[in-house]
N, C-alpha and C. Protein backbone atom coordinates (compact mmCIF):
# COMPACT_ATOMS: atom_id res chain seq x y z
N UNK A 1 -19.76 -11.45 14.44
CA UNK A 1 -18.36 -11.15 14.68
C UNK A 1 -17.69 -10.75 13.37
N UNK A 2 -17.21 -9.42 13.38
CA UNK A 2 -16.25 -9.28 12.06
C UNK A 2 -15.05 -9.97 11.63
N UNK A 3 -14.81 -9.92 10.70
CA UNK A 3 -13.64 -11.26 10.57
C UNK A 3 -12.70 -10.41 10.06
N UNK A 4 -11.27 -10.46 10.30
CA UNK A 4 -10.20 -9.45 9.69
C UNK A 4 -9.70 -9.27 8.49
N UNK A 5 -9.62 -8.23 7.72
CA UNK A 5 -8.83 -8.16 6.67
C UNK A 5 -7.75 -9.49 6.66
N UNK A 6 -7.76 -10.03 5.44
CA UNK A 6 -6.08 -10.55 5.12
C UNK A 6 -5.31 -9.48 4.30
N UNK A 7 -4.33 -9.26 4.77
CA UNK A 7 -3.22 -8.59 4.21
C UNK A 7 -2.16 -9.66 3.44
N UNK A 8 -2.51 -8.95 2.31
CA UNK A 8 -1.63 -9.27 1.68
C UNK A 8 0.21 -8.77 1.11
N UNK A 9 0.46 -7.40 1.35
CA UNK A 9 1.26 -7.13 1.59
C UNK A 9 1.48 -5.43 2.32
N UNK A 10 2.27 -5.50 3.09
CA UNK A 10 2.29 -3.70 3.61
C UNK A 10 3.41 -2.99 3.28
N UNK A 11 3.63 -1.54 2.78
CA UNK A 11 4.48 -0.82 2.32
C UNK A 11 5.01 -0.51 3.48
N UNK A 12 5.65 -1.10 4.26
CA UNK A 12 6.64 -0.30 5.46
C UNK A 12 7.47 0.39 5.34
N UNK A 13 7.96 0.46 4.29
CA UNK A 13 9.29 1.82 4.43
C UNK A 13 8.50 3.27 3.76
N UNK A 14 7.25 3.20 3.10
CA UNK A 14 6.20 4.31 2.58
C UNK A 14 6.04 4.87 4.24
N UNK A 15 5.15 4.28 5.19
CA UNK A 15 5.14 4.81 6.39
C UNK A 15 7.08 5.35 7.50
N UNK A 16 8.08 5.21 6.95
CA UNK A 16 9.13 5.40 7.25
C UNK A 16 9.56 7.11 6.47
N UNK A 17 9.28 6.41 5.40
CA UNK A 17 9.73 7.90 4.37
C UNK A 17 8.52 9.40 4.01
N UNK A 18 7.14 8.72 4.71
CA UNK A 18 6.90 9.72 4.74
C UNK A 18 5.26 9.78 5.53
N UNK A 19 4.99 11.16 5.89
CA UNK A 19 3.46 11.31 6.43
C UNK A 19 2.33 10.78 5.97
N UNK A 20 1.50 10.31 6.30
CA UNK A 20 0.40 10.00 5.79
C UNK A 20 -0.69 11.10 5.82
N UNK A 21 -1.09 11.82 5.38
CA UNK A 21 -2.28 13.05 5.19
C UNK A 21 -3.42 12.47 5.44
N UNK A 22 -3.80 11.77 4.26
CA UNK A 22 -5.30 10.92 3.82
C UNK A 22 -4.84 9.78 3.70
N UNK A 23 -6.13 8.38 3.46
CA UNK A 23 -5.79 7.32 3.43
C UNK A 23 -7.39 6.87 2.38
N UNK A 24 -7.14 6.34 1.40
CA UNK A 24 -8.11 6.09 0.34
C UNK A 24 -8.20 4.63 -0.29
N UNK A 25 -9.28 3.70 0.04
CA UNK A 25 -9.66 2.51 -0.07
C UNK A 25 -10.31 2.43 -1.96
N UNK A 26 -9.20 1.69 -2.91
CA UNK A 26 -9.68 1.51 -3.86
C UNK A 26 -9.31 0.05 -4.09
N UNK A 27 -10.35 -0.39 -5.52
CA UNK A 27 -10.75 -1.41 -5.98
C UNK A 27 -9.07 -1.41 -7.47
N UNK A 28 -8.73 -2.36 -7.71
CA UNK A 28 -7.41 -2.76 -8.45
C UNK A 28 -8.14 -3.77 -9.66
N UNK A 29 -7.93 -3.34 -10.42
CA UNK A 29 -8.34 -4.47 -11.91
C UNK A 29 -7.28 -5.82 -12.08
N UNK A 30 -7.16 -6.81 -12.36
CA UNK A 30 -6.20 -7.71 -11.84
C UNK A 30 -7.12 -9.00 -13.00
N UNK A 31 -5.94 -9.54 -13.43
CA UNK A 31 -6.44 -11.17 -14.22
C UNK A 31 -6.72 -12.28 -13.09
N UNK A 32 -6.88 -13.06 -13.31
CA UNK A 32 -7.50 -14.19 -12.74
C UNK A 32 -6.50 -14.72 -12.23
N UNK A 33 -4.96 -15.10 -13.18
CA UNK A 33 -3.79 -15.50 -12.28
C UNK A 33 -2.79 -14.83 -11.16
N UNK A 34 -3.13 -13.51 -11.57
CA UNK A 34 -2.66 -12.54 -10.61
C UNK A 34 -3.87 -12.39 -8.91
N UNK A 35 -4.49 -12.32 -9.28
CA UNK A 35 -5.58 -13.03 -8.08
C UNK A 35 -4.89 -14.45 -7.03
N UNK A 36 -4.94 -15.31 -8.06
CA UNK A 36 -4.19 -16.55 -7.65
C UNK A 36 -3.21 -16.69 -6.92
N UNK A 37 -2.26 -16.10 -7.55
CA UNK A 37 -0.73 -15.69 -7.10
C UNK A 37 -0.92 -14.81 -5.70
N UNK A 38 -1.74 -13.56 -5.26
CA UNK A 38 -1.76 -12.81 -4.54
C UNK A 38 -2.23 -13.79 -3.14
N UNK A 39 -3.55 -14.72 -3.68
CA UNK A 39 -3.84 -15.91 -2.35
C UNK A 39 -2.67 -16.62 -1.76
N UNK A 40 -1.40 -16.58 -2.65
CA UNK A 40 -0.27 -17.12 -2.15
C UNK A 40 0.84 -16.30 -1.47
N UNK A 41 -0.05 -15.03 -1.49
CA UNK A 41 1.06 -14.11 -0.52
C UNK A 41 1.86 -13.73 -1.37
N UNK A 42 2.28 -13.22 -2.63
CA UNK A 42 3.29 -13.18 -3.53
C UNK A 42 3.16 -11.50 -4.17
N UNK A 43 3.43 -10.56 -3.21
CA UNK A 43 3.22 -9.09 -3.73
C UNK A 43 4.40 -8.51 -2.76
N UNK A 44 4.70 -7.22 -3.63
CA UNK A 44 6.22 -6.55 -3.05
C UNK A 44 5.28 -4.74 -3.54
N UNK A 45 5.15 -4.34 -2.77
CA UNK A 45 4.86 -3.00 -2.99
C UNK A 45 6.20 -1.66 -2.50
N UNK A 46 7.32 -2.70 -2.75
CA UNK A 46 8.22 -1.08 -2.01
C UNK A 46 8.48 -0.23 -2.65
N UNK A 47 8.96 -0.41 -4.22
CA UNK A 47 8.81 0.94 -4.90
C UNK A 47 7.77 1.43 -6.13
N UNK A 48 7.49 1.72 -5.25
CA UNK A 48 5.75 1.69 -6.36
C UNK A 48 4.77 3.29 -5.89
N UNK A 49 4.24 3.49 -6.73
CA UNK A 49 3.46 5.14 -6.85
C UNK A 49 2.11 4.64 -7.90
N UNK A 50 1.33 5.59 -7.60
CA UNK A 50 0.40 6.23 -8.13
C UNK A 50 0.42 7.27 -8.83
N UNK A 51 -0.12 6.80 -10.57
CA UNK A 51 -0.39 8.05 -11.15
C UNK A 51 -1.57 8.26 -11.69
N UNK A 52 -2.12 9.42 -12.16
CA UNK A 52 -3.43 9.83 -12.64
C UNK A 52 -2.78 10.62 -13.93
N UNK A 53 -3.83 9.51 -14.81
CA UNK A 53 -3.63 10.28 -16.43
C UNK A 53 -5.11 10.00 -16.79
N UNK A 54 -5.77 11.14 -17.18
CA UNK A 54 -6.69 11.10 -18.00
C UNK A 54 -7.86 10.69 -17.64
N UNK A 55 -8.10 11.10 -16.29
CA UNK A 55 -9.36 11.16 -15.52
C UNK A 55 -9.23 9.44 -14.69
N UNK A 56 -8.19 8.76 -14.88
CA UNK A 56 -8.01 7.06 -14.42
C UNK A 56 -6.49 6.96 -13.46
N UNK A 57 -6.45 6.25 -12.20
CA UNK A 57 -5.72 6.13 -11.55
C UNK A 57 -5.12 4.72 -11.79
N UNK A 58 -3.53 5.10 -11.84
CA UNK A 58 -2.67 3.93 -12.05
C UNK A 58 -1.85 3.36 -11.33
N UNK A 59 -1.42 2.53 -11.17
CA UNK A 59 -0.46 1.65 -9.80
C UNK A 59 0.71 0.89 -10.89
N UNK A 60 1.89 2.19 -10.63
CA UNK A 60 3.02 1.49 -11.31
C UNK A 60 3.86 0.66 -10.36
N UNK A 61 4.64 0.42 -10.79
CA UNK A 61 6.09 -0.63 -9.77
C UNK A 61 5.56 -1.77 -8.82
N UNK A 62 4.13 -2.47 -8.97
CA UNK A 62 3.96 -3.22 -7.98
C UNK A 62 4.42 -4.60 -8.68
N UNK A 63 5.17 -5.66 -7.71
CA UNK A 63 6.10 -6.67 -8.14
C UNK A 63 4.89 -8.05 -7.76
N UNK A 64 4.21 -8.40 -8.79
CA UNK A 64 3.19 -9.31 -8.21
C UNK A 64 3.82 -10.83 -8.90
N UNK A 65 4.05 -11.84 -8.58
CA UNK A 65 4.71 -12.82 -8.75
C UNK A 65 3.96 -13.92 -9.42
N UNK A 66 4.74 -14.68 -10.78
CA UNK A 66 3.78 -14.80 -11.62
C UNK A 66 3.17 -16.09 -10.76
N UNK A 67 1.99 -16.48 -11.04
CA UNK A 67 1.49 -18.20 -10.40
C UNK A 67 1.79 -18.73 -11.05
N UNK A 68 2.53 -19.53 -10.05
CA UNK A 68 3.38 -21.22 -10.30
C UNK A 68 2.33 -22.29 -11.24
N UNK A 69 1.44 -21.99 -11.36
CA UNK A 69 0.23 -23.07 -11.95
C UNK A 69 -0.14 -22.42 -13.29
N UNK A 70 0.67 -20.79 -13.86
CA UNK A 70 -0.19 -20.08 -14.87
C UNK A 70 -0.27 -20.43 -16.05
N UNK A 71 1.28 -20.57 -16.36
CA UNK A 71 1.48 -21.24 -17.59
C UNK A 71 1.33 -19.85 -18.65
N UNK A 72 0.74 -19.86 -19.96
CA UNK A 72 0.68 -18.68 -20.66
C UNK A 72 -0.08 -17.74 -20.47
N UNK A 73 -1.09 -18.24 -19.18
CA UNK A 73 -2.14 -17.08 -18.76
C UNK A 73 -1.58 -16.46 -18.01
N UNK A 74 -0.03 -15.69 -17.61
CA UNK A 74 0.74 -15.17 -16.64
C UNK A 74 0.81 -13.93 -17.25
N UNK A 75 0.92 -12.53 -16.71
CA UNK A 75 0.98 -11.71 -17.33
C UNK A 75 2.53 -10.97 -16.63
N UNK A 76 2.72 -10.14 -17.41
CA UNK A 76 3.74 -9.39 -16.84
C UNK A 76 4.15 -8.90 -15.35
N UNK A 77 5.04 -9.02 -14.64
CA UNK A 77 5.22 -8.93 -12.81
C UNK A 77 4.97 -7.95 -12.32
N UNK A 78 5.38 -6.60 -13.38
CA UNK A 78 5.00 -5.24 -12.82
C UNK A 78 4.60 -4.18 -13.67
N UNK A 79 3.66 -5.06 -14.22
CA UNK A 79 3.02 -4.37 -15.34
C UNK A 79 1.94 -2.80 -14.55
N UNK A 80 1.77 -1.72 -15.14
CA UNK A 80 0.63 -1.33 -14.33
C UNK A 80 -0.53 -1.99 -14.35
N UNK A 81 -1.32 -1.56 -13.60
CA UNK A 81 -2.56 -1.85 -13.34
C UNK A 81 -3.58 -0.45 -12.92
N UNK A 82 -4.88 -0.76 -12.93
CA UNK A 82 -5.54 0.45 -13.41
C UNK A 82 -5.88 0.04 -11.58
N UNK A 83 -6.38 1.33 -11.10
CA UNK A 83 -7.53 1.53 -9.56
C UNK A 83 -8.51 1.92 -10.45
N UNK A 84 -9.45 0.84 -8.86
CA UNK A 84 -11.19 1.46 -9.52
C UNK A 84 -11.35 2.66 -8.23
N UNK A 85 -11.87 3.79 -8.41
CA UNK A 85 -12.73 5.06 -7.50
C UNK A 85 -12.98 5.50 -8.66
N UNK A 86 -13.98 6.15 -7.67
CA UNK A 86 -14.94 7.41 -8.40
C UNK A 86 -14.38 8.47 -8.54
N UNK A 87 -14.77 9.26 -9.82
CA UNK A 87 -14.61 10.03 -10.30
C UNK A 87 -14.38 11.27 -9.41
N UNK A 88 -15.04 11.45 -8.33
CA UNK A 88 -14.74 12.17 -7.49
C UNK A 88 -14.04 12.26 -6.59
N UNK A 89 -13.52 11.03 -6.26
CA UNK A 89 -12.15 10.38 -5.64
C UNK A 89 -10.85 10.61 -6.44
N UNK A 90 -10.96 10.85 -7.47
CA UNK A 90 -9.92 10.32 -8.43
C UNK A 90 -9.65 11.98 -8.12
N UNK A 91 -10.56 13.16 -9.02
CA UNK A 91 -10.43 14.68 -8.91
C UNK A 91 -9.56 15.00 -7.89
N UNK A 92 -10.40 14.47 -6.42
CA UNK A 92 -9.47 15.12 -5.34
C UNK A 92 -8.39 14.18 -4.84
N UNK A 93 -7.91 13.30 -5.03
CA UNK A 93 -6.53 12.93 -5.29
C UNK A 93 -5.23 13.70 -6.19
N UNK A 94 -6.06 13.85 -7.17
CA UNK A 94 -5.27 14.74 -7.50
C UNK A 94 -4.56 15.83 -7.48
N UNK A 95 -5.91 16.51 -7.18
CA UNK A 95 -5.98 17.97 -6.49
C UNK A 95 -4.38 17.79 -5.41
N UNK A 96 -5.18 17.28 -3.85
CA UNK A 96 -3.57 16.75 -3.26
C UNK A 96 -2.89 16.22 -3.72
N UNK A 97 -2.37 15.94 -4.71
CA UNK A 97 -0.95 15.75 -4.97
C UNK A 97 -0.33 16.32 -6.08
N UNK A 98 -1.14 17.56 -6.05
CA UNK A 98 -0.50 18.42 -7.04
C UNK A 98 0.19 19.87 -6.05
N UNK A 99 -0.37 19.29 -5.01
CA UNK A 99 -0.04 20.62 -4.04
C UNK A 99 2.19 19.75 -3.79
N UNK A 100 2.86 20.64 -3.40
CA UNK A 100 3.98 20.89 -3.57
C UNK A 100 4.69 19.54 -2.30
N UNK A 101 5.32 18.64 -2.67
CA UNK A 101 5.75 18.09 -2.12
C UNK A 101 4.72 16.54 -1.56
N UNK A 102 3.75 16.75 -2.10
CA UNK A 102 2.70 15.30 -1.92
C UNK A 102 3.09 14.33 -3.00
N UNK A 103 2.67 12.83 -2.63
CA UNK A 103 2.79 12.40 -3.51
C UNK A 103 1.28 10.83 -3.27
N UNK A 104 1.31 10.03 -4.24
CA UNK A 104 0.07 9.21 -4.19
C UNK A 104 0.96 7.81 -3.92
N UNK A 105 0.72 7.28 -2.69
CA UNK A 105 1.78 6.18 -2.00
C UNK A 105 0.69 4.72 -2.13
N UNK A 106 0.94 3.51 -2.45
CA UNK A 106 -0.08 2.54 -2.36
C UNK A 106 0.14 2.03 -0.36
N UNK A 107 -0.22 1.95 0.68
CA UNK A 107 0.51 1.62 1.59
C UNK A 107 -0.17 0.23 1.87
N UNK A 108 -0.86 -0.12 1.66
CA UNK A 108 -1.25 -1.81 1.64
C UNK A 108 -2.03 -2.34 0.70
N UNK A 109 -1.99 -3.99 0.71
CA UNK A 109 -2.93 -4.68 -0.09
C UNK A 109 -3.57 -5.30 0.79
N UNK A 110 -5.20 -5.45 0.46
CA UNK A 110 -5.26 -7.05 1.36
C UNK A 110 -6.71 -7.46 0.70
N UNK A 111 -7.35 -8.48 1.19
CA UNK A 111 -8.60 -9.09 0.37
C UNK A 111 -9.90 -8.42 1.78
N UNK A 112 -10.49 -8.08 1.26
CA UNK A 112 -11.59 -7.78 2.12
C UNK A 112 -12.55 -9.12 2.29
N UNK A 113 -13.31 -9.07 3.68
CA UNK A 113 -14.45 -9.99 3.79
C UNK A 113 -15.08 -11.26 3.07
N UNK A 114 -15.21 -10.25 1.53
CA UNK A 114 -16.15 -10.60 0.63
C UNK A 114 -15.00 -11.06 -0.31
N UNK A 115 -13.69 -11.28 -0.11
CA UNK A 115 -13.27 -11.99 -0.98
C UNK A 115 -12.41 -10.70 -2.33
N UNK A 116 -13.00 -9.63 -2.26
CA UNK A 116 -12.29 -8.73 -2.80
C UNK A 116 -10.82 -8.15 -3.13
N UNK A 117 -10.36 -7.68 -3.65
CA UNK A 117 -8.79 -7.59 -3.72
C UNK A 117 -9.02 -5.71 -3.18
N UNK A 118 -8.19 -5.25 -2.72
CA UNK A 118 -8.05 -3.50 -2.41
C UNK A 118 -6.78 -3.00 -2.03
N UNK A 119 -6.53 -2.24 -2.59
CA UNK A 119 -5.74 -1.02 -2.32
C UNK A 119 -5.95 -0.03 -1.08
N UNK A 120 -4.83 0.01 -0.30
CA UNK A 120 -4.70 1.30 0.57
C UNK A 120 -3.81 2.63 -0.10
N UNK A 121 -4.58 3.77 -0.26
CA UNK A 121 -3.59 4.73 -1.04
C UNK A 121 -3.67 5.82 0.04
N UNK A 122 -2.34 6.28 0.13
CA UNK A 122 -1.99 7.13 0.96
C UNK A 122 -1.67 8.63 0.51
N UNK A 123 -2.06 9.74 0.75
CA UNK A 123 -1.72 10.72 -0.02
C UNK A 123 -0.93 11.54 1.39
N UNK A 124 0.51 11.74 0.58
CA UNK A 124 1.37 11.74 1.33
C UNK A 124 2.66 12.28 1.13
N UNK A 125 3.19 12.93 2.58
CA UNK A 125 4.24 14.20 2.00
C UNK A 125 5.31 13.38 2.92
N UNK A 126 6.27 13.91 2.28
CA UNK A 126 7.69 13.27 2.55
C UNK A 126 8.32 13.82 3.73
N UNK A 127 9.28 12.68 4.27
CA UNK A 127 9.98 12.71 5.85
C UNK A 127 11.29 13.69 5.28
N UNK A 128 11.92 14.75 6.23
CA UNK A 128 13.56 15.22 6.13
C UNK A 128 14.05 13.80 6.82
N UNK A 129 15.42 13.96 6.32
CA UNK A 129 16.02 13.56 7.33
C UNK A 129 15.68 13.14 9.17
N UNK A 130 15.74 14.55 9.61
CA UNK A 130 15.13 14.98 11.20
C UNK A 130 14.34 14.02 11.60
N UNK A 131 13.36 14.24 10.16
CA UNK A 131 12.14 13.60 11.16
C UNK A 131 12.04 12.11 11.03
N UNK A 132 13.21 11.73 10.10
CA UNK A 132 13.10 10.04 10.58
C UNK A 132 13.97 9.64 11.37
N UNK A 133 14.62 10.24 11.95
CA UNK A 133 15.58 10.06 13.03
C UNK A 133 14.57 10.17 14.41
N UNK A 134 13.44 11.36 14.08
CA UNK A 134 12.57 11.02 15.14
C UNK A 134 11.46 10.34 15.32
N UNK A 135 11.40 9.34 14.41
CA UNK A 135 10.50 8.50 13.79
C UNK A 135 11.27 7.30 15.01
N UNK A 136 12.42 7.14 14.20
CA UNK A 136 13.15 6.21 14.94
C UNK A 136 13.36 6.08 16.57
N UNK A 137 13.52 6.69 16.87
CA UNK A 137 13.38 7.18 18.83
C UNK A 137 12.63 6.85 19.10
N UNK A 138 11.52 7.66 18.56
CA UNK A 138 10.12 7.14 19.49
C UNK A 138 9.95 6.09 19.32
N UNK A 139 9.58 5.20 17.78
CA UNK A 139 9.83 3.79 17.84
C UNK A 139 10.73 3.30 18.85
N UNK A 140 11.82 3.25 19.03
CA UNK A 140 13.28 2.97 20.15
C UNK A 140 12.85 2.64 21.60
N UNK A 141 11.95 3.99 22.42
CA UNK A 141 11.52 4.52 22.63
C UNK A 141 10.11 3.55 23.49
N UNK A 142 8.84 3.37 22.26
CA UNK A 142 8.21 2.35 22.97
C UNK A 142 8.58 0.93 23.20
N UNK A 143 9.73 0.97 22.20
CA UNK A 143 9.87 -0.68 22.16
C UNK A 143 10.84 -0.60 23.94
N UNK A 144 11.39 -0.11 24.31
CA UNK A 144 12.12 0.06 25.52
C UNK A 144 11.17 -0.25 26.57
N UNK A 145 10.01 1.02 26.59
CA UNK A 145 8.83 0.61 27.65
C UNK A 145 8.08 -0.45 27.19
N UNK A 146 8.18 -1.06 26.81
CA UNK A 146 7.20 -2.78 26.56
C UNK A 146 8.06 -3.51 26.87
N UNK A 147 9.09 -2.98 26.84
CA UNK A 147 10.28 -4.59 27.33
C UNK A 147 10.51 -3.95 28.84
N UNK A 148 10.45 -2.85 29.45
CA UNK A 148 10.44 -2.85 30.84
C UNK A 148 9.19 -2.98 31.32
N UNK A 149 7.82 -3.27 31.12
CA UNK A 149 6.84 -3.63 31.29
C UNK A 149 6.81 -4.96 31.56
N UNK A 150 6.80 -5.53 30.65
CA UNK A 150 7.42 -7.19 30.56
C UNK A 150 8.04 -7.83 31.47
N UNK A 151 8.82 -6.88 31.70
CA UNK A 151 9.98 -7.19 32.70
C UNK A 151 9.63 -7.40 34.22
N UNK A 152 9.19 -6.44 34.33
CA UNK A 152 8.05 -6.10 35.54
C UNK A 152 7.10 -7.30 35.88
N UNK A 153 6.33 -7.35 35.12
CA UNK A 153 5.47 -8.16 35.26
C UNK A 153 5.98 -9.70 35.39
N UNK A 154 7.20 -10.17 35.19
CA UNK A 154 7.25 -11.42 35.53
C UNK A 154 8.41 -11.48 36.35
């Protein structure tokens, strides 16, 4: 039986503000107390991006909360941090998001299986206006038919 991701935190207003294109599973470099802190649920990814300098992918603005137990081994809250992919991952990330209006979105954290820490990166073009208004409806929309479903049924 597979056992589920824990999530540790999800970018919900990234899926609000904009499309998702691609979706790219990387590895995050992280200290030992920042690990710690993350088992406690303690991550804020809302304004936060991806950048690529120099052949290495970076994760600015993420708000990771220092552990209550760290003491001087605490490092900075939103310091960057480096992503691990391959080199060939990294190229064509780039590639898309050099094209006009993309950008490199983190849209979740969570620990895999094995105990691992990962990144969800989203490469991803931005909502008008319009279309989050029609974002919103349809959301509106199913939530309406599940509550007349519901309804129905009992």
């Amino acid at each position: 039986m597979k056992k589920e991701r824990t999530y540790i935190a999800k970018n919900r207003k990234a899926l609000h503000d904009y499309f998702v294109e691609d979706r790219v599973e990387a590895g995050i470099v992280l200290t030992g107390t920042e690990v710690r802190s993350l088992r406690e649920n303690s991550a804020q990814l809302r304004d936060c991006f991806i950048t690529i300098r120099k052949g290495e992918a970076w994760l600015n603005g993420v708000h990771i909360a220092p552990y209550s137990n760290g003491s001087i081994f605490n490092v900075e809250p939103e310091r960057r941090r480096k992503l691990l992919l391959h080199k060939k991952e990294i190229l064509k990330l780039e590639q898309e998001a050099a094209q006009q209006g993309y950008s490199l979105i983190p849209l979740s954290m969570y620990f895999t299986e094995e105990g691992r820490m990962k990144v969800e990166v989203g490469v991803c073009k931005g909502k008008k206006l319009y279309d989050k208004r029609a974002s919103i409806k349809e959301r509106d929309a199913k939530r309406e038919i599940a509550r007349s479903m519901k309804a129905k049924n009992h």
